[in-house]
PDB file of N, CA and C in Angstrom:
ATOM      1  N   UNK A   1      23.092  -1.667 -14.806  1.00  0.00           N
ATOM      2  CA  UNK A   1      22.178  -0.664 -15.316  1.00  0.00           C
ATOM      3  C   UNK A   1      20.810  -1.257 -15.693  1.00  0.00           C
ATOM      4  N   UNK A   2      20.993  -2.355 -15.929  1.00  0.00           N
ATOM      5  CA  UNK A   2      19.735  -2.869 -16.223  1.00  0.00           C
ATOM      6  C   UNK A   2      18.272  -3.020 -15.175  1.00  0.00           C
ATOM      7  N   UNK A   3      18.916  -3.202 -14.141  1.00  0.00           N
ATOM      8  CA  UNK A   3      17.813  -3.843 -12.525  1.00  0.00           C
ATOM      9  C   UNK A   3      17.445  -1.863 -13.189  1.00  0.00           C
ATOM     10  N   UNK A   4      18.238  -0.379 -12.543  1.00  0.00           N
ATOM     11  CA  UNK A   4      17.698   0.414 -12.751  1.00  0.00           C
ATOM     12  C   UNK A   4      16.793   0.810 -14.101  1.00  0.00           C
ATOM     13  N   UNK A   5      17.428   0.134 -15.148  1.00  0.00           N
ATOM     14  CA  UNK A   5      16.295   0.780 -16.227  1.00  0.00           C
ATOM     15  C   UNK A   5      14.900  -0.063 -16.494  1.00  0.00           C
ATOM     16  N   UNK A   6      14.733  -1.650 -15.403  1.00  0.00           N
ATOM     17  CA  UNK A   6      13.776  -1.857 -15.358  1.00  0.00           C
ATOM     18  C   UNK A   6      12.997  -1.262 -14.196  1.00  0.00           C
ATOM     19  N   UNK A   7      13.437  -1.183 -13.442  1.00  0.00           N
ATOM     20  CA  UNK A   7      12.702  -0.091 -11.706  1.00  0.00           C
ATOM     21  C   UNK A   7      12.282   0.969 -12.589  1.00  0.00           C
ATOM     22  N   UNK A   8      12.717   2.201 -13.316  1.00  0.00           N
ATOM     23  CA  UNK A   8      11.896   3.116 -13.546  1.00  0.00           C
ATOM     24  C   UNK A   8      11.039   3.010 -14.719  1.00  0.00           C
ATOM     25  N   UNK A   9      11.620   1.798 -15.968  1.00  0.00           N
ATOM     26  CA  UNK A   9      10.365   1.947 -16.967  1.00  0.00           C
ATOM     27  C   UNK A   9       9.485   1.260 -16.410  1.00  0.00           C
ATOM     28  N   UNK A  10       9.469   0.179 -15.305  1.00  0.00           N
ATOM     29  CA  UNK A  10       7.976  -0.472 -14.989  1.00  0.00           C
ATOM     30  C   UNK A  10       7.378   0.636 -14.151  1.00  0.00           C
ATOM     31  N   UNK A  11       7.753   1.467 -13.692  1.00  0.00           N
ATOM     32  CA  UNK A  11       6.934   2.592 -13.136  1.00  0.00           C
ATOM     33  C   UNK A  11       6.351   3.814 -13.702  1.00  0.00           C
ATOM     34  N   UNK A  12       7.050   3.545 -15.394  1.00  0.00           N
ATOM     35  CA  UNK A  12       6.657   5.277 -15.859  1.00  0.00           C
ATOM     36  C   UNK A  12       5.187   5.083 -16.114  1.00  0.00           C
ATOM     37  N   UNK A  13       4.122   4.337 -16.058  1.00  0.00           N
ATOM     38  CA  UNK A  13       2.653   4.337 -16.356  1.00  0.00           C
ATOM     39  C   UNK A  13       2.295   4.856 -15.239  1.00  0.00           C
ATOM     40  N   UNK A  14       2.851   4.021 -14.394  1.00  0.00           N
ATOM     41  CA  UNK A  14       1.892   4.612 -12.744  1.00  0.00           C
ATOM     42  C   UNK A  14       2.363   6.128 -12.630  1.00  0.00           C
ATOM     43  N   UNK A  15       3.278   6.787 -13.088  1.00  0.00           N
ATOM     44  CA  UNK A  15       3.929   7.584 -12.472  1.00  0.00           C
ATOM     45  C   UNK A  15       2.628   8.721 -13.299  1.00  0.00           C
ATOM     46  N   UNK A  16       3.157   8.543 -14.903  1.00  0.00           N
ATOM     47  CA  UNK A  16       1.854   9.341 -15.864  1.00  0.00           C
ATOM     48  C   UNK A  16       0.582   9.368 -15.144  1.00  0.00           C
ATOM     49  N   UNK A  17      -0.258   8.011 -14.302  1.00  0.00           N
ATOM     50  CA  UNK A  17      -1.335   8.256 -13.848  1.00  0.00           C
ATOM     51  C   UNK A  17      -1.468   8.928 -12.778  1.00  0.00           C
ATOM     52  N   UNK A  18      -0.688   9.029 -11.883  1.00  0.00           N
ATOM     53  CA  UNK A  18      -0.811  10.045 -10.675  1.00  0.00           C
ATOM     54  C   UNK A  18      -0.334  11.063 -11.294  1.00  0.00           C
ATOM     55  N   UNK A  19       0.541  11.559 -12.243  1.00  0.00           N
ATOM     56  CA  UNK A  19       0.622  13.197 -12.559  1.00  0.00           C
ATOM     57  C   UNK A  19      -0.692  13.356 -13.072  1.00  0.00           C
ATOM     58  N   UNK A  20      -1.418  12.755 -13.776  1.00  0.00           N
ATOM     59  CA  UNK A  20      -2.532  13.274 -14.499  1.00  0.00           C
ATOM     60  C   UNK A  20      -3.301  13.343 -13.740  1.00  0.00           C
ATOM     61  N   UNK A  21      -3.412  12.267 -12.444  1.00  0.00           N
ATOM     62  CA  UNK A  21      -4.401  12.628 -11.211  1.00  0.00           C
ATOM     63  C   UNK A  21      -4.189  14.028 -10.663  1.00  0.00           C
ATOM     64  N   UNK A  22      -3.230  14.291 -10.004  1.00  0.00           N
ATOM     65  CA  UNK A  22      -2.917  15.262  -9.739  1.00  0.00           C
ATOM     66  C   UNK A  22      -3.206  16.489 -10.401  1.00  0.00           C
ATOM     67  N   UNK A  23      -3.253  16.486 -11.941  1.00  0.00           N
ATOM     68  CA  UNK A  23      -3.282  17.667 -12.462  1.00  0.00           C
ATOM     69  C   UNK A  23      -4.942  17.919 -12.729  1.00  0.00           C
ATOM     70  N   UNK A  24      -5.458  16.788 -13.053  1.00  0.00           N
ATOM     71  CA  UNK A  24      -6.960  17.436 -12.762  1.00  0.00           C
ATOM     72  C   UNK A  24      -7.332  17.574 -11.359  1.00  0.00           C
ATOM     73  N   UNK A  25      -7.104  17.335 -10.751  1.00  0.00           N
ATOM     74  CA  UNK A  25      -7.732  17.478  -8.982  1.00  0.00           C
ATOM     75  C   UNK A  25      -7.198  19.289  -8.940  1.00  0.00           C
ATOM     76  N   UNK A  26      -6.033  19.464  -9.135  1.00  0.00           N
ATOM     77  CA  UNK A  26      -5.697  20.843  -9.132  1.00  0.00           C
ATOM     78  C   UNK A  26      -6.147  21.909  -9.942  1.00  0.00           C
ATOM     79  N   UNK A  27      -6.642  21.129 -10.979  1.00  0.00           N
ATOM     80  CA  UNK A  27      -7.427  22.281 -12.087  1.00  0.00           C
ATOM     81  C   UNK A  27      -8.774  22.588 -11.524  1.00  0.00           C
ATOM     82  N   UNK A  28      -9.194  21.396 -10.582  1.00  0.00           N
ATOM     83  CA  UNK A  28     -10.609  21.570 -10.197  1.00  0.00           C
ATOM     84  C   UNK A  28     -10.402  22.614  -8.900  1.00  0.00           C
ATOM     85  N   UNK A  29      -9.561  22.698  -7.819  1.00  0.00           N
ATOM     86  CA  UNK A  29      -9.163  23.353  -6.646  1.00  0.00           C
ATOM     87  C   UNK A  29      -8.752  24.565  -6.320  1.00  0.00           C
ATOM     88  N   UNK A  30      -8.009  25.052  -7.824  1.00  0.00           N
ATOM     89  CA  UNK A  30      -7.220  25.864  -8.069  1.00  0.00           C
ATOM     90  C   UNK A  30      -8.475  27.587  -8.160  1.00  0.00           C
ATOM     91  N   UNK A  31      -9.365  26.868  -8.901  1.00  0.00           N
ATOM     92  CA  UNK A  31     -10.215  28.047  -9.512  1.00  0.00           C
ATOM     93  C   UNK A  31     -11.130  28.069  -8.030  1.00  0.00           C
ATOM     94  N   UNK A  32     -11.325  27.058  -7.185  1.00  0.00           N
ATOM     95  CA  UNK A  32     -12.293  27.133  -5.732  1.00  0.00           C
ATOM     96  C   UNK A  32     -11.379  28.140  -5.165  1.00  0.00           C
ATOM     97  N   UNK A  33     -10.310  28.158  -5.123  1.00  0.00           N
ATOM     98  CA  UNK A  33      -9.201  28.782  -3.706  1.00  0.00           C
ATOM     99  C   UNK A  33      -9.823  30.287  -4.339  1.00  0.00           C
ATOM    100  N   UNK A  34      -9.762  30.199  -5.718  1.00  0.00           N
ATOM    101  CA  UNK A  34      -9.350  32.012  -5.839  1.00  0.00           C
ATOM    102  C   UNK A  34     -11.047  32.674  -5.917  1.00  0.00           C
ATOM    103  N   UNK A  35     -11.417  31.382  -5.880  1.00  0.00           N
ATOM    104  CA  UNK A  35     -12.868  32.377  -6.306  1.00  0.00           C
ATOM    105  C   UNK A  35     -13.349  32.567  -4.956  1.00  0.00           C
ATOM    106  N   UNK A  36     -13.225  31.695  -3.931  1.00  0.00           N
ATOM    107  CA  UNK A  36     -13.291  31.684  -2.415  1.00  0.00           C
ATOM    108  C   UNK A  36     -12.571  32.813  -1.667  1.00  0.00           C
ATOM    109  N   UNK A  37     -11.298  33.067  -2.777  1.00  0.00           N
ATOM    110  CA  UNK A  37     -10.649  33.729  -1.699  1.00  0.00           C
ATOM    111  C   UNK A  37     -11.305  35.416  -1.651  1.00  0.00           C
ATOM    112  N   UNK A  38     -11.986  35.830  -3.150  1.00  0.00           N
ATOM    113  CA  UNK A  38     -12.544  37.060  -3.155  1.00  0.00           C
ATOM    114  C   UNK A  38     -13.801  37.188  -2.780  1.00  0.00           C
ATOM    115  N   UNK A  39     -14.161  36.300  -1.899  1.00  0.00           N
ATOM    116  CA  UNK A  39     -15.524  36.507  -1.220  1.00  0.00           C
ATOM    117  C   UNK A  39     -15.398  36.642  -0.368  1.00  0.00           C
ATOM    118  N   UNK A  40     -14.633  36.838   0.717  1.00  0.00           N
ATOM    119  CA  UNK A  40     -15.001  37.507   1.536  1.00  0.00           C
ATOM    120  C   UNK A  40     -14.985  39.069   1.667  1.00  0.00           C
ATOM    121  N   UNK A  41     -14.216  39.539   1.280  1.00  0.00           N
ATOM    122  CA  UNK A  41     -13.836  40.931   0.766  1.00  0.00           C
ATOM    123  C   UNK A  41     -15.637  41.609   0.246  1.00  0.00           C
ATOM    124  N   UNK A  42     -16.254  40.717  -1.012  1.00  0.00           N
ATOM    125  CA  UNK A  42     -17.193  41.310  -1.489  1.00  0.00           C
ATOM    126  C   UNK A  42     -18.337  41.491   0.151  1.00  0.00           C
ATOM    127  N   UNK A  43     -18.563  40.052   0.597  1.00  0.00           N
ATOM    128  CA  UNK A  43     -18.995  40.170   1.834  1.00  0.00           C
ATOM    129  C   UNK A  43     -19.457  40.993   2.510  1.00  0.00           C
ATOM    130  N   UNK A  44     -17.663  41.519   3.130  1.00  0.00           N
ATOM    131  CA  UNK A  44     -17.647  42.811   4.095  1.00  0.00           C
ATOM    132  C   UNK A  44     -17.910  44.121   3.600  1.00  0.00           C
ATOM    133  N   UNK A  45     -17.625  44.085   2.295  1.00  0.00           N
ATOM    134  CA  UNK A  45     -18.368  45.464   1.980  1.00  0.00           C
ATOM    135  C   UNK A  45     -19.492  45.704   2.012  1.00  0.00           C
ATOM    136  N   UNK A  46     -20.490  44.249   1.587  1.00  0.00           N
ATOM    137  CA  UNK A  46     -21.982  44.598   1.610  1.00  0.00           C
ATOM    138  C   UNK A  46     -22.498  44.864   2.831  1.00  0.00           C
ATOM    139  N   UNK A  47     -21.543  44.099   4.339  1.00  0.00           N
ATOM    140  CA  UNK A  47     -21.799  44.268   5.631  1.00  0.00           C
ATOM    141  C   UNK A  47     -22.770  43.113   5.909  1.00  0.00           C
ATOM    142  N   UNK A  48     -22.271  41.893   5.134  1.00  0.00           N
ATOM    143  CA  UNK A  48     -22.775  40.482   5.162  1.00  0.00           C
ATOM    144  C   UNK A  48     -21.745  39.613   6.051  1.00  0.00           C
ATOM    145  N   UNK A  49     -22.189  39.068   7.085  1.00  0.00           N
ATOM    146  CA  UNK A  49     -21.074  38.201   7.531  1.00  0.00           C
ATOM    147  C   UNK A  49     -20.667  36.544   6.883  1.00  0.00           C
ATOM    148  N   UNK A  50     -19.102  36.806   7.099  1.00  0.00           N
ATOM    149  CA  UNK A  50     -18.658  35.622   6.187  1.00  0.00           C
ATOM    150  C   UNK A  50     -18.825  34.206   6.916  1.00  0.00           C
ATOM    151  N   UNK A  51     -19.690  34.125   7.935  1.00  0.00           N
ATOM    152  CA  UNK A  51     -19.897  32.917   8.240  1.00  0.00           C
ATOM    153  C   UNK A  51     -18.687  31.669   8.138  1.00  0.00           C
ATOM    154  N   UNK A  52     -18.741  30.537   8.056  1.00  0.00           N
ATOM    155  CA  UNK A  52     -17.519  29.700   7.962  1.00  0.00           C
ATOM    156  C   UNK A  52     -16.892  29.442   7.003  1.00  0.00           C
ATOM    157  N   UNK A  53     -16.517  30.757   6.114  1.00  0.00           N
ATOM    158  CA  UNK A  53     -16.156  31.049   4.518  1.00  0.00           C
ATOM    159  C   UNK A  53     -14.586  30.920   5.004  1.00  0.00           C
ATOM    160  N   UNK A  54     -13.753  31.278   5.831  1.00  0.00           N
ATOM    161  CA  UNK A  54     -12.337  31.350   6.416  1.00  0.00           C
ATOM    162  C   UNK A  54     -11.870  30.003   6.315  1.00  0.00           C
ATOM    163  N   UNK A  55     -12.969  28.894   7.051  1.00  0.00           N
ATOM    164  CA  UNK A  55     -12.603  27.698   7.459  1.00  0.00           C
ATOM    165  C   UNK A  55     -12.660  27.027   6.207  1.00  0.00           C
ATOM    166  N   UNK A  56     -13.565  27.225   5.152  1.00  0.00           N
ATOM    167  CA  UNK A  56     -13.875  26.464   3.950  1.00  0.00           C
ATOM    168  C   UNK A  56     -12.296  26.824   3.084  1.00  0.00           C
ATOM    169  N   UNK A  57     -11.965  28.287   3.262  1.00  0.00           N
ATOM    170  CA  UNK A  57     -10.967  28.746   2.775  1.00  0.00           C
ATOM    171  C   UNK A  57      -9.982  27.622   2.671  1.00  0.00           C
ATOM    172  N   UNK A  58      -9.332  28.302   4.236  1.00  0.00           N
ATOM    173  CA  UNK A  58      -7.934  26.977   4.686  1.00  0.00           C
ATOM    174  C   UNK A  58      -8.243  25.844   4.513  1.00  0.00           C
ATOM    175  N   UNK A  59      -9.365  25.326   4.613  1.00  0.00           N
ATOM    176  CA  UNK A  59      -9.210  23.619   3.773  1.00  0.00           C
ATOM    177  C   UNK A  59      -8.844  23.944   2.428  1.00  0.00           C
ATOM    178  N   UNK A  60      -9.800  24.674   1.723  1.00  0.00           N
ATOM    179  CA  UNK A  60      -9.221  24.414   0.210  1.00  0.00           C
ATOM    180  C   UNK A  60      -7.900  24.535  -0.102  1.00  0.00           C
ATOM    181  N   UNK A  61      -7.305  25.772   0.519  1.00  0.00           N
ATOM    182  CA  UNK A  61      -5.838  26.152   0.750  1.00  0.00           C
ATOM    183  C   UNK A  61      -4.865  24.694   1.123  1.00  0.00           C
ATOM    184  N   UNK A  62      -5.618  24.587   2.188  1.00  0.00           N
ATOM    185  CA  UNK A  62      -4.657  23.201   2.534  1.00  0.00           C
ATOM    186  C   UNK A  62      -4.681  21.864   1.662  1.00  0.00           C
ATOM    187  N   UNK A  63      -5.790  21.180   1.123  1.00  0.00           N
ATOM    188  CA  UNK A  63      -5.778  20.873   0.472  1.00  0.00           C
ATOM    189  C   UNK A  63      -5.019  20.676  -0.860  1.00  0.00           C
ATOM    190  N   UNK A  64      -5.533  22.450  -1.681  1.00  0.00           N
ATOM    191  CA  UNK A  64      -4.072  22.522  -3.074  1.00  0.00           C
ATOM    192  C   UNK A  64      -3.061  22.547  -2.091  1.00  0.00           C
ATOM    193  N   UNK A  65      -2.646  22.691  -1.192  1.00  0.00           N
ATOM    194  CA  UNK A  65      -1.145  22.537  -0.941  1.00  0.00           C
ATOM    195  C   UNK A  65      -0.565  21.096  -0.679  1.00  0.00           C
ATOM    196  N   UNK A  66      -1.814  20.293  -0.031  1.00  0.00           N
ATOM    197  CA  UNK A  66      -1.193  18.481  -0.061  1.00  0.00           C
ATOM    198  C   UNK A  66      -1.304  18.172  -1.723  1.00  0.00           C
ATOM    199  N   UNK A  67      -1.822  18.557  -2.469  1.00  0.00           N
ATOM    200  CA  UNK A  67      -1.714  18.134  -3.621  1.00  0.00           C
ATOM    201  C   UNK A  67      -0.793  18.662  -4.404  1.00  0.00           C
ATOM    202  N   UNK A  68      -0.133  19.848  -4.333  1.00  0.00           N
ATOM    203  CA  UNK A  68       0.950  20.437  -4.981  1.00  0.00           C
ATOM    204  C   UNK A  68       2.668  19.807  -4.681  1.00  0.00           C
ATOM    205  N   UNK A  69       2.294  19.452  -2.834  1.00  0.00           N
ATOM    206  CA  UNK A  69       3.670  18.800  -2.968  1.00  0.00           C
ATOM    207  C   UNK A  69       3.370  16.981  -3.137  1.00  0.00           C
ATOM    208  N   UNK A  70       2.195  16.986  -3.333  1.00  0.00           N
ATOM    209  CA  UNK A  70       2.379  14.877  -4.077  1.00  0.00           C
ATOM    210  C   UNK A  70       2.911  14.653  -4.492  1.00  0.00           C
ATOM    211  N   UNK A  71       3.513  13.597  -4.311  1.00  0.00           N
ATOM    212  CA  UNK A  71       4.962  13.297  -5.699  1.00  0.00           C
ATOM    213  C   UNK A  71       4.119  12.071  -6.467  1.00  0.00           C
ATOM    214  N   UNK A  72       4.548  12.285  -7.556  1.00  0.00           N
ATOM    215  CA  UNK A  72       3.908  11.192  -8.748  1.00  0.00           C
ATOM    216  C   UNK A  72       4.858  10.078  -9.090  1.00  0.00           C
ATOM    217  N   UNK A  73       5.742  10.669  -8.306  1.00  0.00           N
ATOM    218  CA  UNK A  73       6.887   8.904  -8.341  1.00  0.00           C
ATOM    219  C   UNK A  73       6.286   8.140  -7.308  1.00  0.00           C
ATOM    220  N   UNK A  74       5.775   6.808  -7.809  1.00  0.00           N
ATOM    221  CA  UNK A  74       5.863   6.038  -6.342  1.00  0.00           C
ATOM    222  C   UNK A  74       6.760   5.568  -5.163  1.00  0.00           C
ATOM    223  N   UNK A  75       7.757   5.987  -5.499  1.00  0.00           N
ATOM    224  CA  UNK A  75       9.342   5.697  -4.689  1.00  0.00           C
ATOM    225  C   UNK A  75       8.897   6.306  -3.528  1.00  0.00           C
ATOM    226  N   UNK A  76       9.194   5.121  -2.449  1.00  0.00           N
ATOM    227  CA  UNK A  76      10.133   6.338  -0.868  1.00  0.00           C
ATOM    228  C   UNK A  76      11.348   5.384  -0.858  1.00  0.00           C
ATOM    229  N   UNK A  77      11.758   5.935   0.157  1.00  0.00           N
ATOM    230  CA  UNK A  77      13.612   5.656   0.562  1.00  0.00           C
ATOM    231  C   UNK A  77      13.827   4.580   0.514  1.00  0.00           C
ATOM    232  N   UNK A  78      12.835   3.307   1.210  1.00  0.00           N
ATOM    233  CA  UNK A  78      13.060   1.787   0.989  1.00  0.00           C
ATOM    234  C   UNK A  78      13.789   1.814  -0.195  1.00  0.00           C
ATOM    235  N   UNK A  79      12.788   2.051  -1.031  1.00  0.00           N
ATOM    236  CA  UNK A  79      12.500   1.197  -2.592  1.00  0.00           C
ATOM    237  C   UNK A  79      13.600   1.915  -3.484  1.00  0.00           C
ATOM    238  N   UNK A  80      14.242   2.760  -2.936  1.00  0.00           N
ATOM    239  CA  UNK A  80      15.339   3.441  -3.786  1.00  0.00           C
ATOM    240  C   UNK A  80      17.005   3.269  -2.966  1.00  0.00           C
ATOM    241  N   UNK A  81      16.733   2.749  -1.045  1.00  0.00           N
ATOM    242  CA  UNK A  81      17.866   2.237  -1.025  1.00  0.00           C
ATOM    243  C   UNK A  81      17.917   0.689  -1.536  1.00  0.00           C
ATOM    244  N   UNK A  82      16.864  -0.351  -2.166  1.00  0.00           N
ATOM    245  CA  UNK A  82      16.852  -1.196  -2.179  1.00  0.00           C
ATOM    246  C   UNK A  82      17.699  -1.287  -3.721  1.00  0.00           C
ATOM    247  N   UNK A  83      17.110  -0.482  -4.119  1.00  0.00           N
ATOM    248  CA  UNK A  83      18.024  -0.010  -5.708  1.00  0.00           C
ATOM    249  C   UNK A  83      18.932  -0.359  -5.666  1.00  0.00           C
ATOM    250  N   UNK A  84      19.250   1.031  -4.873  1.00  0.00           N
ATOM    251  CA  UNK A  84      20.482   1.233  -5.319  1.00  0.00           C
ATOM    252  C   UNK A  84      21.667   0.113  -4.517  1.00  0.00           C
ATOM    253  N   UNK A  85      20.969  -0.339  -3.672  1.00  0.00           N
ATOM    254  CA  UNK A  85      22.003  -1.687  -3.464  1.00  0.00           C
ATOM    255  C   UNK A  85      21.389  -2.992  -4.498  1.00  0.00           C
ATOM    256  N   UNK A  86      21.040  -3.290  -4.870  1.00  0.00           N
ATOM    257  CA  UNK A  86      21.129  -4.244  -6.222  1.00  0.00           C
ATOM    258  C   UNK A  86      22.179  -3.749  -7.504  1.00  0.00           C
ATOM    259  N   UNK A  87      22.584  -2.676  -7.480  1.00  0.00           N
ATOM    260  CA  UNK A  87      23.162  -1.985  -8.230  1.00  0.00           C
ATOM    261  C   UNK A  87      24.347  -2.140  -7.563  1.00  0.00           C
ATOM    262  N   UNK A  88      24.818  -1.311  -6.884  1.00  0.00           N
ATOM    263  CA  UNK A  88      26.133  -1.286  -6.322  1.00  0.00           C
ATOM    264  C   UNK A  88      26.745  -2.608  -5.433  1.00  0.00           C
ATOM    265  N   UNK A  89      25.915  -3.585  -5.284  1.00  0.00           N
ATOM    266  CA  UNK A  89      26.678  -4.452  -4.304  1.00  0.00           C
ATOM    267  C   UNK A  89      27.068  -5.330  -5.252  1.00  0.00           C
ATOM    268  N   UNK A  90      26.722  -5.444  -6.424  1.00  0.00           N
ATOM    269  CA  UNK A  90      27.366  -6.271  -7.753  1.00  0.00           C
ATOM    270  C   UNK A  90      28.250  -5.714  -8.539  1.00  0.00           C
ATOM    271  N   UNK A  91      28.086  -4.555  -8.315  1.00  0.00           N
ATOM    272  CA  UNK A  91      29.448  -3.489  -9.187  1.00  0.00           C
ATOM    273  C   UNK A  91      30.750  -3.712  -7.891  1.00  0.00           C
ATOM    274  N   UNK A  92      30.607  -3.472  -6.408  1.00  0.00           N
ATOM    275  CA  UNK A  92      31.584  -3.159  -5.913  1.00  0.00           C
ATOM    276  C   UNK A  92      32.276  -4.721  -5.800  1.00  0.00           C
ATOM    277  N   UNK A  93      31.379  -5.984  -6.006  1.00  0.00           N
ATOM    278  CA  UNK A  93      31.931  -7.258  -6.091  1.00  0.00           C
ATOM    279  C   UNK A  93      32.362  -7.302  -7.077  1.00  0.00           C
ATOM    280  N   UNK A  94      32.512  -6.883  -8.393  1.00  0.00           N
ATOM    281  CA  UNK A  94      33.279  -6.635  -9.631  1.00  0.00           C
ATOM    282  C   UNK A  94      34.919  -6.125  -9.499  1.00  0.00           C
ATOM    283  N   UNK A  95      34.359  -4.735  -8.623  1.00  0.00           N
ATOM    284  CA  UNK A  95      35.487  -3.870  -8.592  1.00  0.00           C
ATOM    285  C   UNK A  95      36.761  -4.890  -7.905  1.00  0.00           C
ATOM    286  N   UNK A  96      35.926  -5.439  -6.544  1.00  0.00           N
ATOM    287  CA  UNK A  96      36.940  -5.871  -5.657  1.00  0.00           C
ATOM    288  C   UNK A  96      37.579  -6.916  -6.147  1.00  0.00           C
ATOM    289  N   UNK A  97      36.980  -7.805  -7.287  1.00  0.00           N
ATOM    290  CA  UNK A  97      37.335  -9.207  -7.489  1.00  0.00           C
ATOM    291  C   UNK A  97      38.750  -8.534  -8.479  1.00  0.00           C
ATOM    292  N   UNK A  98      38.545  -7.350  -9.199  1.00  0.00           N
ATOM    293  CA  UNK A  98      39.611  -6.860 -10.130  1.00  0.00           C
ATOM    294  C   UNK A  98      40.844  -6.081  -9.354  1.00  0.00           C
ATOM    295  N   UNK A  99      40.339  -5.935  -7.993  1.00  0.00           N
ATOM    296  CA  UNK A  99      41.532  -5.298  -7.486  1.00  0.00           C
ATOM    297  C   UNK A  99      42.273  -6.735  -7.212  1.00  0.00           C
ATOM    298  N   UNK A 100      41.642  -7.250  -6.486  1.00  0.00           N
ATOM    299  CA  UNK A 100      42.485  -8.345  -5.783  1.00  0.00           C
ATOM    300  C   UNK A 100      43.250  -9.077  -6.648  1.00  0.00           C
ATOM    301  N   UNK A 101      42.639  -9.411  -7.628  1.00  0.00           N
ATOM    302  CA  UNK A 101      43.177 -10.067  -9.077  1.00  0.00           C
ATOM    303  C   UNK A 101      44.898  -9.308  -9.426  1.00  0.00           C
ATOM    304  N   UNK A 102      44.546  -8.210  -9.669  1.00  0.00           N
ATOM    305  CA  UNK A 102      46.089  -7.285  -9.407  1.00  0.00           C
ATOM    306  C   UNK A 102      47.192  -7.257  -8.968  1.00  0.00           C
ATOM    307  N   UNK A 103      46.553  -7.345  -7.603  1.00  0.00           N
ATOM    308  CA  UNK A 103      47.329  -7.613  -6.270  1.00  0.00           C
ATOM    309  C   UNK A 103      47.749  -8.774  -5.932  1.00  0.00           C
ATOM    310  N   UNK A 104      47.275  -9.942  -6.332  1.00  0.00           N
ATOM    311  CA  UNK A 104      47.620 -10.956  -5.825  1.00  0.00           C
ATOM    312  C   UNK A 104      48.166 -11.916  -6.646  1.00  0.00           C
ATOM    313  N   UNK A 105      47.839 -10.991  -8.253  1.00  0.00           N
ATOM    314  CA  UNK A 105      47.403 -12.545  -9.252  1.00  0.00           C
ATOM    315  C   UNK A 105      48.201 -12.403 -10.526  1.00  0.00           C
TER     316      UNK A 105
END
């Protein structure tokens, strides 16, 4: 338990700084999408064309959406099968040394 409770407390700073990244980048994006998104509407009523207001749209759109699914853990699959075998390949050499011990001894 220990290798795991040092893997995630040496990461909980980085982890706090990308949520907090994340959460201001989205506070700033969040209010562009919606205020973007009712202009075109005002636009067409005046019988103003929306010019490349669509395209500015779907970026912003796309955009909050790469930022909504960011993950603020730095983990991918490596670094969490690497874990979890530091973990388990010393537990199951435990287990086995106590079976055999049993069985044989």
């Amino acid at each position: 338990m220990i290798p795991v409770a040092i893997f995630f407390l040496n990461m909980r700073p980085t982890h706090r700084l990308l949520r907090r990244a994340k959460r201001v980048e989205l506070q700033q994006v969040t209010p562009q999408v919606n205020s973007s998104s009712r202009r075109p509407a005002g636009l067409l009523e005046q019988g103003q064309p929306t010019g490349n207001l669509a395209a500015e749209i779907g970026a912003l759109m796309a955009y909050e959406r790469r930022l909504e699914s960011a993950r603020t853990w730095p983990y991918n699959t490596a670094m969490l099968r690497t874990l979890t075998l530091s973990v388990f390949v010393p537990l199951a050499t435990i287990v086995a040394r106590n079976v055999a011990e049993r069985i044989f001894g």
